[in-house]
Structure formats: structure tokens, C-alpha cells
N, C-alpha and C. Protein backbone atom coordinates (compact mmCIF):
# COMPACT_ATOMS: atom_id res chain seq x y z
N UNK A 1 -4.03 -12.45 -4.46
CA UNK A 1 -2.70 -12.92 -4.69
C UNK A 1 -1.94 -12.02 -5.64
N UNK A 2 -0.81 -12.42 -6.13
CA UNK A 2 0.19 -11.78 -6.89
C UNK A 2 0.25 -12.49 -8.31
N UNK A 3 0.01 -11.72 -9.22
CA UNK A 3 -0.03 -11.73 -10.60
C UNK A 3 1.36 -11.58 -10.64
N UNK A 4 2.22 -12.35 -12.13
CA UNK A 4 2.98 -12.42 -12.55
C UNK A 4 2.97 -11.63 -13.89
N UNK A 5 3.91 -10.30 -14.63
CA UNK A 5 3.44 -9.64 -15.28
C UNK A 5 4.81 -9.28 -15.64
N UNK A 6 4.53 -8.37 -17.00
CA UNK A 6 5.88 -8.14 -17.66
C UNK A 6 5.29 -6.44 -18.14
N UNK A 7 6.21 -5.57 -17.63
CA UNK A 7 6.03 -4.02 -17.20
C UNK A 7 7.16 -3.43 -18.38
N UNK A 8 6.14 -2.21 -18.52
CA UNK A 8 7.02 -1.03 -19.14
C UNK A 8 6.39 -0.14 -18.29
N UNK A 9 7.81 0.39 -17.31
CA UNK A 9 7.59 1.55 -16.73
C UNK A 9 8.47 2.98 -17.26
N UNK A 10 7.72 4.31 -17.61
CA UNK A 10 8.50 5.00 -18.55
C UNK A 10 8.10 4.74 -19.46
N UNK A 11 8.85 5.49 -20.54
CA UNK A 11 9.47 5.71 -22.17
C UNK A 11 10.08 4.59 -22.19
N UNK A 12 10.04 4.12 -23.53
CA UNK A 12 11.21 3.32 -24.02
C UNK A 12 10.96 1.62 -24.33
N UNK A 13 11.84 1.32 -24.32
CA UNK A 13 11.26 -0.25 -25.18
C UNK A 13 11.79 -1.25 -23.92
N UNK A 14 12.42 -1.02 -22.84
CA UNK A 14 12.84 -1.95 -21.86
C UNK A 14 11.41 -2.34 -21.52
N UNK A 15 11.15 -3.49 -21.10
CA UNK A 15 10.13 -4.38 -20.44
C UNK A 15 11.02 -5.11 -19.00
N UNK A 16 10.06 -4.85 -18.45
CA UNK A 16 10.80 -5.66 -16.80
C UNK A 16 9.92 -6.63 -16.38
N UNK A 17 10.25 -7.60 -15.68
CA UNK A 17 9.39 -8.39 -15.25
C UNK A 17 9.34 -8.35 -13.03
N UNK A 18 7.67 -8.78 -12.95
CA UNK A 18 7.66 -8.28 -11.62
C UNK A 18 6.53 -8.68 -11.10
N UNK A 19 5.74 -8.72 -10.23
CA UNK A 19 4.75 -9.29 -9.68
C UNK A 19 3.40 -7.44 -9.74
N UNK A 20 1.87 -7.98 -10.00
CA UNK A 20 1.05 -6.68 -9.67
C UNK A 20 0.12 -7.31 -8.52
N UNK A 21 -0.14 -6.92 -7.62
CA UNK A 21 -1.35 -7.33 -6.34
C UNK A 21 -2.51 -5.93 -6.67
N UNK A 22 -3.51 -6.91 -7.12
CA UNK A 22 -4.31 -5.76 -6.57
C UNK A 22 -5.25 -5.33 -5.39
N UNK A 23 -5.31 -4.19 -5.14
CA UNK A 23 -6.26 -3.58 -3.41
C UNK A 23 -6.99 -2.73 -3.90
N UNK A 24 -7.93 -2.87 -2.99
CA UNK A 24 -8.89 -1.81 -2.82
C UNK A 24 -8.61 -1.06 -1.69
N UNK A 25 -8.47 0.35 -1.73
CA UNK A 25 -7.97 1.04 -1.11
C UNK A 25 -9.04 2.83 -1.34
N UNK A 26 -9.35 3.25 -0.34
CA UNK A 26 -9.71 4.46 -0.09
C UNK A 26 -9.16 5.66 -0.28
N UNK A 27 -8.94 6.17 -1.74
CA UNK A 27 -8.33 6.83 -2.50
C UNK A 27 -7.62 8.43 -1.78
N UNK A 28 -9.26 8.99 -1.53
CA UNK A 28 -8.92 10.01 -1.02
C UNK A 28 -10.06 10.64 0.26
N UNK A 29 -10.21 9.41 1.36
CA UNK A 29 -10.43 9.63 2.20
C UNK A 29 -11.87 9.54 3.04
N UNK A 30 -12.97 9.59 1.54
CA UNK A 30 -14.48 9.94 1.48
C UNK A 30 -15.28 8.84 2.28
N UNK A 31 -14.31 7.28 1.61
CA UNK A 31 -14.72 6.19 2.31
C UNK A 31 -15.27 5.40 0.96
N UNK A 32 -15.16 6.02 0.03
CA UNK A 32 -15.57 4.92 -1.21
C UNK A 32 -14.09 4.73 -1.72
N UNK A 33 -13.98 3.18 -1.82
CA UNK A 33 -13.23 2.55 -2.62
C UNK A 33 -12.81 1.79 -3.73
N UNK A 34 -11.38 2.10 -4.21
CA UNK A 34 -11.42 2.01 -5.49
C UNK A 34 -10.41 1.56 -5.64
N UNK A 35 -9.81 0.92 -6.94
CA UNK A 35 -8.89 0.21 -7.22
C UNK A 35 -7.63 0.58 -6.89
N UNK A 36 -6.51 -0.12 -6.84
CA UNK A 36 -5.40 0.38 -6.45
C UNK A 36 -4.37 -1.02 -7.15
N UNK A 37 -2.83 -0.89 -7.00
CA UNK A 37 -1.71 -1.92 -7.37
C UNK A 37 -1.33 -1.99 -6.88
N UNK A 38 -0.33 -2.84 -6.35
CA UNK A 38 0.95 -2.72 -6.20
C UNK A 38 2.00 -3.41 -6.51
N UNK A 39 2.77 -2.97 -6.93
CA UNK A 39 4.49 -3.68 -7.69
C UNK A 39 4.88 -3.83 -6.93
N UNK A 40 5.69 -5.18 -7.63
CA UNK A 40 7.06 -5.20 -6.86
C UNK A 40 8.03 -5.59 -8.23
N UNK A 41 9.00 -5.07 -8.59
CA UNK A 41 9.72 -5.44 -9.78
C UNK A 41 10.90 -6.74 -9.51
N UNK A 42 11.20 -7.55 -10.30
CA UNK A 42 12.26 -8.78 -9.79
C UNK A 42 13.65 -7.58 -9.73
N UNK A 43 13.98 -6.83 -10.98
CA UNK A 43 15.38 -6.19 -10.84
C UNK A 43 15.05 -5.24 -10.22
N UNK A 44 15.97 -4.34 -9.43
CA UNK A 44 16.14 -2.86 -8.85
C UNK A 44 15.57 -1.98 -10.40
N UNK A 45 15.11 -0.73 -10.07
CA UNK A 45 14.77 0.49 -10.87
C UNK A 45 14.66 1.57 -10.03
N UNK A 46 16.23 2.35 -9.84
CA UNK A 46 16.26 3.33 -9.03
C UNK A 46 16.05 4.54 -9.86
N UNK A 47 15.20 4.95 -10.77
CA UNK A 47 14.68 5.59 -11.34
C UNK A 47 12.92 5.82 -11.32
N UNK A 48 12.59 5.13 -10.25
CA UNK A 48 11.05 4.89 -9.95
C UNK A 48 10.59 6.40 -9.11
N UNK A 49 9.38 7.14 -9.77
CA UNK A 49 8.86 8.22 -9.10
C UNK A 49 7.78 8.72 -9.17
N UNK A 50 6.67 8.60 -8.58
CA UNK A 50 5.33 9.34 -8.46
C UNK A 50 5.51 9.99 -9.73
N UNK A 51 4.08 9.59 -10.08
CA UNK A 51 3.69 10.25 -11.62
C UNK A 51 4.22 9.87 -12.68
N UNK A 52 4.99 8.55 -12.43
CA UNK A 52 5.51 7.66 -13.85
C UNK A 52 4.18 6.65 -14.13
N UNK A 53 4.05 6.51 -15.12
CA UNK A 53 3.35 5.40 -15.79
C UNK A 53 3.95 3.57 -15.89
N UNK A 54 2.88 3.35 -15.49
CA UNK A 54 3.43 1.28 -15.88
C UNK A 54 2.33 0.92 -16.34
N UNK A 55 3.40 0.64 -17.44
CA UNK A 55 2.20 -0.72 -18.22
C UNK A 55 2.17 -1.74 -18.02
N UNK A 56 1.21 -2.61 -18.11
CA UNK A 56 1.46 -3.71 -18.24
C UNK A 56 0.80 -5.01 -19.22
N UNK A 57 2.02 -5.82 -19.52
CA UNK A 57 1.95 -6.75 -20.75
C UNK A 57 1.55 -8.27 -20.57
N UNK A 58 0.85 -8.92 -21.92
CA UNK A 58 0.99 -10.32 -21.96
C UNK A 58 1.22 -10.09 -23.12
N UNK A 59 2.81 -10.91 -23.13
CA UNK A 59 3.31 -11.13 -24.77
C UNK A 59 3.49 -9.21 -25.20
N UNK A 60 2.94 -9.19 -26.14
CA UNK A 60 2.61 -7.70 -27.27
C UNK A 60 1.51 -6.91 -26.81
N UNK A 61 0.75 -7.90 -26.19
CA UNK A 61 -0.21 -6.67 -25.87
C UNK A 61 -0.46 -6.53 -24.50
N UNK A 62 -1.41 -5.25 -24.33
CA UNK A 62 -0.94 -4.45 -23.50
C UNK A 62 -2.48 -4.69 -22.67
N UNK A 63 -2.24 -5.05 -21.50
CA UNK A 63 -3.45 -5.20 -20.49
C UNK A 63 -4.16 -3.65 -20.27
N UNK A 64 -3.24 -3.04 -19.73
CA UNK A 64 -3.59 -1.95 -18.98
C UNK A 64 -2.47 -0.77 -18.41
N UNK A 65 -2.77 0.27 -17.41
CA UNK A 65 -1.72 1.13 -17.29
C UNK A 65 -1.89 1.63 -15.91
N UNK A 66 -0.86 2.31 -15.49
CA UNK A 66 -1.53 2.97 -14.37
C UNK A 66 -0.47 4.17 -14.12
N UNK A 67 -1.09 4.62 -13.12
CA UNK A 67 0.51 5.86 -12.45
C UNK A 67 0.30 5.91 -11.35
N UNK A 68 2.23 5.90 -10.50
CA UNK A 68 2.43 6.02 -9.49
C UNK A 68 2.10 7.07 -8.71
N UNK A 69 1.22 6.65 -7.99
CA UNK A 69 0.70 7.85 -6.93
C UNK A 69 1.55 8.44 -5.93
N UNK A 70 1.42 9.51 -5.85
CA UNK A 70 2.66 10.16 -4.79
C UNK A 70 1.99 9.63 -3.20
N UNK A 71 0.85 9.28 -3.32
CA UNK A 71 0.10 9.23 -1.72
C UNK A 71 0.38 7.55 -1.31
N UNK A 72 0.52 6.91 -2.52
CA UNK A 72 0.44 5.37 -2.17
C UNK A 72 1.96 5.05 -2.09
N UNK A 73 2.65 6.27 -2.98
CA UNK A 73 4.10 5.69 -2.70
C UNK A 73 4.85 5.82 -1.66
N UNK A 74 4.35 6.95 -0.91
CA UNK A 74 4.83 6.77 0.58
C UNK A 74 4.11 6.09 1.68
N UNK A 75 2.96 4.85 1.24
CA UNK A 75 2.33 3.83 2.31
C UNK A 75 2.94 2.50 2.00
N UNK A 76 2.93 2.37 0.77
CA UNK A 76 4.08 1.04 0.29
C UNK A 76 5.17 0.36 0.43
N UNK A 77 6.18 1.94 0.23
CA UNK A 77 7.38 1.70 0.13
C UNK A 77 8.48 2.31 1.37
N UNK A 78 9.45 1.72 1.84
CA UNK A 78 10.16 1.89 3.21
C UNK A 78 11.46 2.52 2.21
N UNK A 79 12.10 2.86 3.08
CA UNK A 79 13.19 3.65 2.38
C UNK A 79 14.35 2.70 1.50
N UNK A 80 14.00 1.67 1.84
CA UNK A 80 15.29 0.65 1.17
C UNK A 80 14.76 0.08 0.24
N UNK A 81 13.50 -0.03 -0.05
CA UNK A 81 12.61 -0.43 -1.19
C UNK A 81 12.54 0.26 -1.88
N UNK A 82 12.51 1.88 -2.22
CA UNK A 82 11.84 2.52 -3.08
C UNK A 82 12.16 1.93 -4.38
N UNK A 83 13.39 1.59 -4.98
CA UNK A 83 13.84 1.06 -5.98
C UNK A 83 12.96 0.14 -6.95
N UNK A 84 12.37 -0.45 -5.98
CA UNK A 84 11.62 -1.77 -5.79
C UNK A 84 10.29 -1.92 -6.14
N UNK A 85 9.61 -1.68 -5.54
CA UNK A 85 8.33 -1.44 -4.86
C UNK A 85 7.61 -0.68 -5.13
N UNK A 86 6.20 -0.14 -5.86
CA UNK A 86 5.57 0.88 -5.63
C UNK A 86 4.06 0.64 -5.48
């Protein structure tokens, strides 16, 4: 299912709020699999791009992190989503 979560994607002190799903997904092809995310943010962020970082929060502290993969961001996301979605 979809986790409810509060994101810093980027620099900076904005926090967004947005849903994380996690998959297991076949990274790079071998056939062993390994963790994977995926966002979806509630507001638009048309500033979203392979090789940004998201964090993510409860309250102050900080669960964990990850970065947008350039390979997952074009299986995810459709052209009207990118904003959206990664």
C-alpha cells in the first residue's frame, strides 16, 4: 500500500507532503531484486529530476532518503505527470 509521508525533496527547508509505495523491482537487469519507491506528491513540483534526493520525514526526524533514478523515472512517469510522480 501507500504510506503517507512528509518529503524534502532538494535543498532547502520546504517539506511537501505526498504518498511513498514501496517495490521491488530489478534494478539493473541481473534478476536480483531490490528495493525501489515511488512518489506521488499532493502539490505539483515542476522542478523534479533524476538525481535529486528525497527525504523523508515523521515530525523532525528523518526516516530515510533516496534519489531519483533516471531509469525508474522514465517507467513511472507519463508526460503529464512528471511534475508529480517519480
Amino acid at each position: 500500500g501507500r504510506l503517507s509521508m512528509t518529503m524534502k525533496i532538494r535543498h532547502g527547508p520546504t517539506l511537501v507532503s505526498g504518498y511513498l509505495q514501496l517495490l521491488q523491482v530489478d534494478n539493473d537487469g541481473d534478476g536480483v531484486v531490490g528495493d525501489a519507491g515511488k512518489v506521488e506528491l499532493d502539490t505539483k513540483d515542476g522542478g523534479l529530476a533524476p538525481g535529486q534526493f528525497v527525504a523523508f520525514y515523521d515530525g523532525i526526524e528523518c526516516l530515510g532518503s533516496g534519489i531519483i533514478s533516471e531509469r525508474h523515472w522514465d517507467i513511472f512517469c507519463s508526460e503529464d505527470m512528471r511534475d508529480r510522480t517519480y
